[in-house]
Every structure is written in structure tokens, then in C-alpha cells.
N, C-alpha and C. Protein backbone atom coordinates (compact mmCIF):
# COMPACT_ATOMS: atom_id res chain seq x y z
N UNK A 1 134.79 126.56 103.06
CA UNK A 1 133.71 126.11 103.92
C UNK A 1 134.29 125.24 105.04
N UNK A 2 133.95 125.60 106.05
CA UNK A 2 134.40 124.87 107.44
C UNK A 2 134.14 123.27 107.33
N UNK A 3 134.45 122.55 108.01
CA UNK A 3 133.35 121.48 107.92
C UNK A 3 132.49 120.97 109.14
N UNK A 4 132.27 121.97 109.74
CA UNK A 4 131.26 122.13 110.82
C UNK A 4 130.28 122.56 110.36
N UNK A 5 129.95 123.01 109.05
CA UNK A 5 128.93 123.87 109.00
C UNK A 5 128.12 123.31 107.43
N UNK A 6 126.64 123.95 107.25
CA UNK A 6 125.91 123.31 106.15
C UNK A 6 125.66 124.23 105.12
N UNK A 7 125.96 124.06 104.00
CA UNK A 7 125.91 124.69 102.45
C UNK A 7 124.73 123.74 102.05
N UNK A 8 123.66 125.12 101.69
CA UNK A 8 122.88 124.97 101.11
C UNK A 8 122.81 125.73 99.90
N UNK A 9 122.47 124.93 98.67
CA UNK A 9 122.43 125.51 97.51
C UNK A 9 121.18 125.09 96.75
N UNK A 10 120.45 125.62 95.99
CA UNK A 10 119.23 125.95 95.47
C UNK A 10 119.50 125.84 94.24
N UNK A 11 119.28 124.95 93.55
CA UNK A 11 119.42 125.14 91.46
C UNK A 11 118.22 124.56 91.02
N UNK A 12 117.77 125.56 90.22
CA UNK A 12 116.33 125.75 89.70
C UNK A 12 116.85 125.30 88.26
N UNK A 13 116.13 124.57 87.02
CA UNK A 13 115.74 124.39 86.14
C UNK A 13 114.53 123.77 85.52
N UNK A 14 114.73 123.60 84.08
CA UNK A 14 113.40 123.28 83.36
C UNK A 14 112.74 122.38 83.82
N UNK A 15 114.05 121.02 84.48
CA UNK A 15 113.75 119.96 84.16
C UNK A 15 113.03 120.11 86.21
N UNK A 16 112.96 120.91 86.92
CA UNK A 16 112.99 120.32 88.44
C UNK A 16 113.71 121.47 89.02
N UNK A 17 114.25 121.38 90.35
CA UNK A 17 115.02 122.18 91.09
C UNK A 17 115.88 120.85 92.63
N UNK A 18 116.73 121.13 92.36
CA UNK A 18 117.50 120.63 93.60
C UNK A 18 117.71 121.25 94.52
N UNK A 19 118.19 120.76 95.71
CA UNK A 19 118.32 121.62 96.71
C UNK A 19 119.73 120.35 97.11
N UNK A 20 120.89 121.02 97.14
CA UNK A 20 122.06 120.33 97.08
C UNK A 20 122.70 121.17 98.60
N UNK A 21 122.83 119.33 99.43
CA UNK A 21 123.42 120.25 100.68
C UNK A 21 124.70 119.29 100.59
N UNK A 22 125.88 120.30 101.71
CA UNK A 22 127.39 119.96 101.78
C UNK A 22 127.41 120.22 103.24
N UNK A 23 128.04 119.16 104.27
CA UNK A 23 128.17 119.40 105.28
C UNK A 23 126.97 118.67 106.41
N UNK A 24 127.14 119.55 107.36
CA UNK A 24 126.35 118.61 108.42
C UNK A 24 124.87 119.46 108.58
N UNK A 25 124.08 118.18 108.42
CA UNK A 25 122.62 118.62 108.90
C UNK A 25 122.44 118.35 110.28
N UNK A 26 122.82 119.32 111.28
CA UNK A 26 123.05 119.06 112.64
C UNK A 26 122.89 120.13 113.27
N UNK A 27 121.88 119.88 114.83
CA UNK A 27 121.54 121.18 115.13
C UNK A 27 121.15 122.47 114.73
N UNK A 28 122.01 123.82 115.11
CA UNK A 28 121.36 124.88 114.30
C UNK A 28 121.37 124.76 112.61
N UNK A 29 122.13 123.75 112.33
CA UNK A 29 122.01 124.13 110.54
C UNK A 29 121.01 123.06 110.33
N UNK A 30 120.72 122.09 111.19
CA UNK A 30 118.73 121.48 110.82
C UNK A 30 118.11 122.52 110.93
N UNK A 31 117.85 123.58 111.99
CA UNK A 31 117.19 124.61 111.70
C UNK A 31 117.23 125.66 110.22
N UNK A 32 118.34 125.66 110.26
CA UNK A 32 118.03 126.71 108.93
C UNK A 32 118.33 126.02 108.27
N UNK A 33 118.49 124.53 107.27
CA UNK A 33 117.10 124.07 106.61
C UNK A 33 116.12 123.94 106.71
N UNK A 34 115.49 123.97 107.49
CA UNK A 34 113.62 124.48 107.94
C UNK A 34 113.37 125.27 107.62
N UNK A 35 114.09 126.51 108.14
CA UNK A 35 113.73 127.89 107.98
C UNK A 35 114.36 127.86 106.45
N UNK A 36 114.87 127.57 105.66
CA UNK A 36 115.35 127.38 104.13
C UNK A 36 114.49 126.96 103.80
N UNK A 37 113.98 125.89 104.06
CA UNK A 37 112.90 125.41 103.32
C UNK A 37 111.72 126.08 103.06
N UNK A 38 111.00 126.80 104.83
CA UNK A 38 109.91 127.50 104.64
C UNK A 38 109.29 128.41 103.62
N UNK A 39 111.08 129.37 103.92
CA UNK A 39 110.97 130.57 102.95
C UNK A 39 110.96 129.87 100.90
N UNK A 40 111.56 129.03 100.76
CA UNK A 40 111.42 128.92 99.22
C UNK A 40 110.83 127.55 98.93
N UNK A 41 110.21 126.77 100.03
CA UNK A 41 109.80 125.89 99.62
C UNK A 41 108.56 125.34 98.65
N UNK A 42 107.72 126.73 99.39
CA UNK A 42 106.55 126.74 97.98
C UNK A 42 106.83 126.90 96.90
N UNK A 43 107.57 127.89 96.39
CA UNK A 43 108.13 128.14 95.22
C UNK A 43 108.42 126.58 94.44
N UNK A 44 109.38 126.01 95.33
CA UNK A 44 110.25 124.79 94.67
C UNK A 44 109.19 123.46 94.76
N UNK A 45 108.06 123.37 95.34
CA UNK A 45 107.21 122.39 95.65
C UNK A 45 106.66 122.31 94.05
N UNK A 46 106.39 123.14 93.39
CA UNK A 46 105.84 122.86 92.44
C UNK A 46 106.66 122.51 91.05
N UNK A 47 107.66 122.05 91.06
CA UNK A 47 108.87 121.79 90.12
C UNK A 47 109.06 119.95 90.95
N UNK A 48 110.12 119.14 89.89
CA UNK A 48 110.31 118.30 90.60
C UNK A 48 111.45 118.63 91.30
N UNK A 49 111.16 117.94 92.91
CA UNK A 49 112.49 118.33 93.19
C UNK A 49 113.33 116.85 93.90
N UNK A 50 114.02 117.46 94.08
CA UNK A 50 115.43 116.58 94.27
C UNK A 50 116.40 117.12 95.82
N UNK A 51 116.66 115.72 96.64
CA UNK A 51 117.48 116.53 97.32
C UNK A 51 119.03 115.75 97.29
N UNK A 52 119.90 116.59 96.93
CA UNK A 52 121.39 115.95 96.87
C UNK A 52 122.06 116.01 98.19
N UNK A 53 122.24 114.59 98.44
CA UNK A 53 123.25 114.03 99.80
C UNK A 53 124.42 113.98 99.45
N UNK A 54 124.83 114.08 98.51
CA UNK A 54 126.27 113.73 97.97
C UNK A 54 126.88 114.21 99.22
N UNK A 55 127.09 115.48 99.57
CA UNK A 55 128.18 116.48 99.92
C UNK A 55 127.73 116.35 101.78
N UNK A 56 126.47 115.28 101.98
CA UNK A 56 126.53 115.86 103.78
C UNK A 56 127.46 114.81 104.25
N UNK A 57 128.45 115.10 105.35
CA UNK A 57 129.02 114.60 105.93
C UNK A 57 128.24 113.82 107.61
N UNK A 58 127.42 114.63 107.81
CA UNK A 58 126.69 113.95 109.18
C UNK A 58 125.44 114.28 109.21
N UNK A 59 124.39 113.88 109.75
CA UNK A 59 122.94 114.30 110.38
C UNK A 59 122.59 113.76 111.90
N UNK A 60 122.27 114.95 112.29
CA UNK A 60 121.97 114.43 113.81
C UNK A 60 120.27 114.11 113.46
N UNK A 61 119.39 113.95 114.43
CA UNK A 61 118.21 113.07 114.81
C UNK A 61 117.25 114.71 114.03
N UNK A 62 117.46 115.60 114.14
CA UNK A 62 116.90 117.26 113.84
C UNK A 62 117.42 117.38 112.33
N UNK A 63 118.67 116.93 112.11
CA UNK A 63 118.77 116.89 110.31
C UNK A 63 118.08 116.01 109.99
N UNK A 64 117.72 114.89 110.26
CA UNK A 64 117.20 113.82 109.69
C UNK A 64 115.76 113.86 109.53
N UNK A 65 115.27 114.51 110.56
CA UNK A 65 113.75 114.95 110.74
C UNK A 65 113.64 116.53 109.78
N UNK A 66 114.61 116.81 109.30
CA UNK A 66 113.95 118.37 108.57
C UNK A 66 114.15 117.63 106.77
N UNK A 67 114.48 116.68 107.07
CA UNK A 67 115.07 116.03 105.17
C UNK A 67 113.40 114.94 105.25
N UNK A 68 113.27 115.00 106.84
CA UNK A 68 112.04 113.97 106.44
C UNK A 68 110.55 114.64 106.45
N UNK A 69 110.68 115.91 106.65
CA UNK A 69 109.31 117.03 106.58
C UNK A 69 109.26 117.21 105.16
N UNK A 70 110.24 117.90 104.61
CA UNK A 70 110.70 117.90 102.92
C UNK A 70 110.01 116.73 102.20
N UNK A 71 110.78 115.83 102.79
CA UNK A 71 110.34 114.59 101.83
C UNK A 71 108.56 114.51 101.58
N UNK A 72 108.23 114.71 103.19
CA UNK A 72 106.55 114.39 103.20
C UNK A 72 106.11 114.79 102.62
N UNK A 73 106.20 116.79 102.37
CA UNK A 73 105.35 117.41 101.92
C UNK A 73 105.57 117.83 100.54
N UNK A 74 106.83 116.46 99.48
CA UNK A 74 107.39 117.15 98.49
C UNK A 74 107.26 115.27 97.49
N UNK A 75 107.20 114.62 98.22
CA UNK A 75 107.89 112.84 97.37
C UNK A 75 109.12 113.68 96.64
N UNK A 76 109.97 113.89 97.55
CA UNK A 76 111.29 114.48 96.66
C UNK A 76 112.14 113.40 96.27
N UNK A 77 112.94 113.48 95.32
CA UNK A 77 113.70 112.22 95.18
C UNK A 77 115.29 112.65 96.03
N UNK A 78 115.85 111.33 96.16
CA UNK A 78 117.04 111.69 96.37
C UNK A 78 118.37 111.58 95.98
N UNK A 79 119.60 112.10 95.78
CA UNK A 79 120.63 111.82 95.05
C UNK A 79 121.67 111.27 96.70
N UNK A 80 122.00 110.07 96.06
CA UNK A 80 122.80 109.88 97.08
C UNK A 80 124.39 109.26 96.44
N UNK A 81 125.45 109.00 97.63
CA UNK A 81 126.61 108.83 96.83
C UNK A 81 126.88 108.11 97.73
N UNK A 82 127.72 107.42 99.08
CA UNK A 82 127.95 106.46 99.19
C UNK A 82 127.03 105.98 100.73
N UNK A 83 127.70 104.35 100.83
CA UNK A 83 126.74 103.76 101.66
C UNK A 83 126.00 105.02 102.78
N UNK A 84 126.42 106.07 103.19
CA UNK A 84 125.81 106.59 104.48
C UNK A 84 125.09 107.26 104.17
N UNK A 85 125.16 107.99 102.74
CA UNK A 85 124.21 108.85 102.25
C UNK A 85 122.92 108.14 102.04
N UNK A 86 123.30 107.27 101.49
CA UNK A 86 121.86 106.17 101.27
C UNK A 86 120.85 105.68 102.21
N UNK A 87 121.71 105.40 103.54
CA UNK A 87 121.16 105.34 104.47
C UNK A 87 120.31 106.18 105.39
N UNK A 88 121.11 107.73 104.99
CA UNK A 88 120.19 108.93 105.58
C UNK A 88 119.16 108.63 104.48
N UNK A 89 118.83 109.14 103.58
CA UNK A 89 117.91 108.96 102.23
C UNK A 89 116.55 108.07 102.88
N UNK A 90 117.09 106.68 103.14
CA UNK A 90 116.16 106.12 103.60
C UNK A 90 115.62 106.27 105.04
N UNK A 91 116.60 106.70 105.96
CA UNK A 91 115.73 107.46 106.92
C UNK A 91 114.64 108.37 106.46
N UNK A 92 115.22 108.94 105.86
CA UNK A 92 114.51 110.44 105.90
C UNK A 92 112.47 109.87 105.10
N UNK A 93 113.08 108.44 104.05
CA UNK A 93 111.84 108.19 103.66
C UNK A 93 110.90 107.21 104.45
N UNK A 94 111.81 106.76 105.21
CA UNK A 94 110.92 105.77 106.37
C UNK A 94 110.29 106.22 107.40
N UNK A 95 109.37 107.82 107.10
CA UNK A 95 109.31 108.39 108.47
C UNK A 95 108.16 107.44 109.67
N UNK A 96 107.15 106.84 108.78
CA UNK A 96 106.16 105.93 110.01
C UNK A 96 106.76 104.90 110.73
N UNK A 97 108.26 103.80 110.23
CA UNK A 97 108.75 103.27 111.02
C UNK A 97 109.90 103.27 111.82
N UNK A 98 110.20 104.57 111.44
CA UNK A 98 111.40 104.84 112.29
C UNK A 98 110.73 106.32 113.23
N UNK A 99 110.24 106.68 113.21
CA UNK A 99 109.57 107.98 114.20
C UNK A 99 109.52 107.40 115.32
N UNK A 100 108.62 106.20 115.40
CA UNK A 100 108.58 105.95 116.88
C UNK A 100 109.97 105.31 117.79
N UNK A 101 110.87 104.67 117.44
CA UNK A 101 112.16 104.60 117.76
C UNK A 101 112.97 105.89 118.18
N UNK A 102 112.76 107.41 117.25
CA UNK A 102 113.26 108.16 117.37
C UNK A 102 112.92 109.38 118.78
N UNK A 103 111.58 108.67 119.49
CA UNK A 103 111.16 109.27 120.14
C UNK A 103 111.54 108.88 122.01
N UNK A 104 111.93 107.33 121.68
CA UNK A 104 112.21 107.28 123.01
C UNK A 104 113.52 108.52 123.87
């Protein structure tokens, strides 16, 4: 895997389903997590789900906003691993006070 680019992986079980990304949520690969999401997101909405940051290396302002649509329409939890991941995490859950900052 390059490291320009975003791995998305999907693991379904009893307990929930994750959606475990590696790489950058940036530009076209914010898009196709959207478009990832669209297509299996109903499916996975009804399981708990989970989204794993471990593995992203960057998010531009469009990754950060497609982890924070997820979040809205899911209270997904998140797995995070060090300080930056955590910090996207909480972007992604702070969408009423950080949206308007993100708009200027």
C-alpha cells in the first residue's frame, strides 16, 4: 500500500462491525469513504459500530467531515492510537463547534 492512498476495511461480527481505515483521509479518498459508506452503511448502521484511526496517517478538512457524517448518523465509537489520532476522533465528534471555524 502506497502511502498516499486510503485502505478501507470492513469487519463485521457478533459483537458490532468496524470499519478500520490505513492511510490518508484526503481528498479523493474522503470521497470514497462517502461513497463507502453510502453503499454499506445501512447495512453496518444497525450493528455497533466502530471506527479505527489507528492506521490514518493524515485528514484533510473533506476526511474529517466524511468521519464526522458517520459519526452523526451512527454515535460510532472510536479506536484511536496516538496523540493525532485522538485528536481527529474528536474533531470528527465536535461537529457543532468546530463547523463553523471550518467554514471560513
Amino acid at each position: 500500500m502506497g502511502q498516499h492512498t486510503l485502505k478501507i476495511t470492513i469487519i463485521e461480527g457478533e459483537q458490532g462491525a468496524v470499519i478500520k481505515l490505513e492511510g490518508r483521509i484526503a481528498g479523493p479518498y474522503a470521497a470514497e469513504l462517502g461513497r463507502t459508506w453510502k453503499e454499506k452503511g445501512t447495512a453496518l448502521a444497525t450493528h455497533k459500530l466502530s471506527l479505527d484511526l489507528r492506521g490514518v496517517t493524515y485528514s484533510d478538512a473533506s476526511g474529517t467531515q466524511a468521519l464526522r457524517e458517520i459519526y452523526q448518523q451512527t454515535g460510532a465509537s472510536f479506536i484511536a492510537g496516538d496523540p493525532w489520532t485522538h485528536f481527529l476522533a474528536e474533531q470528527a465528534m465536535s461537529a457543532v463547534a468546530q463547523h463553523a471555524h471550518e467554514e471560513n
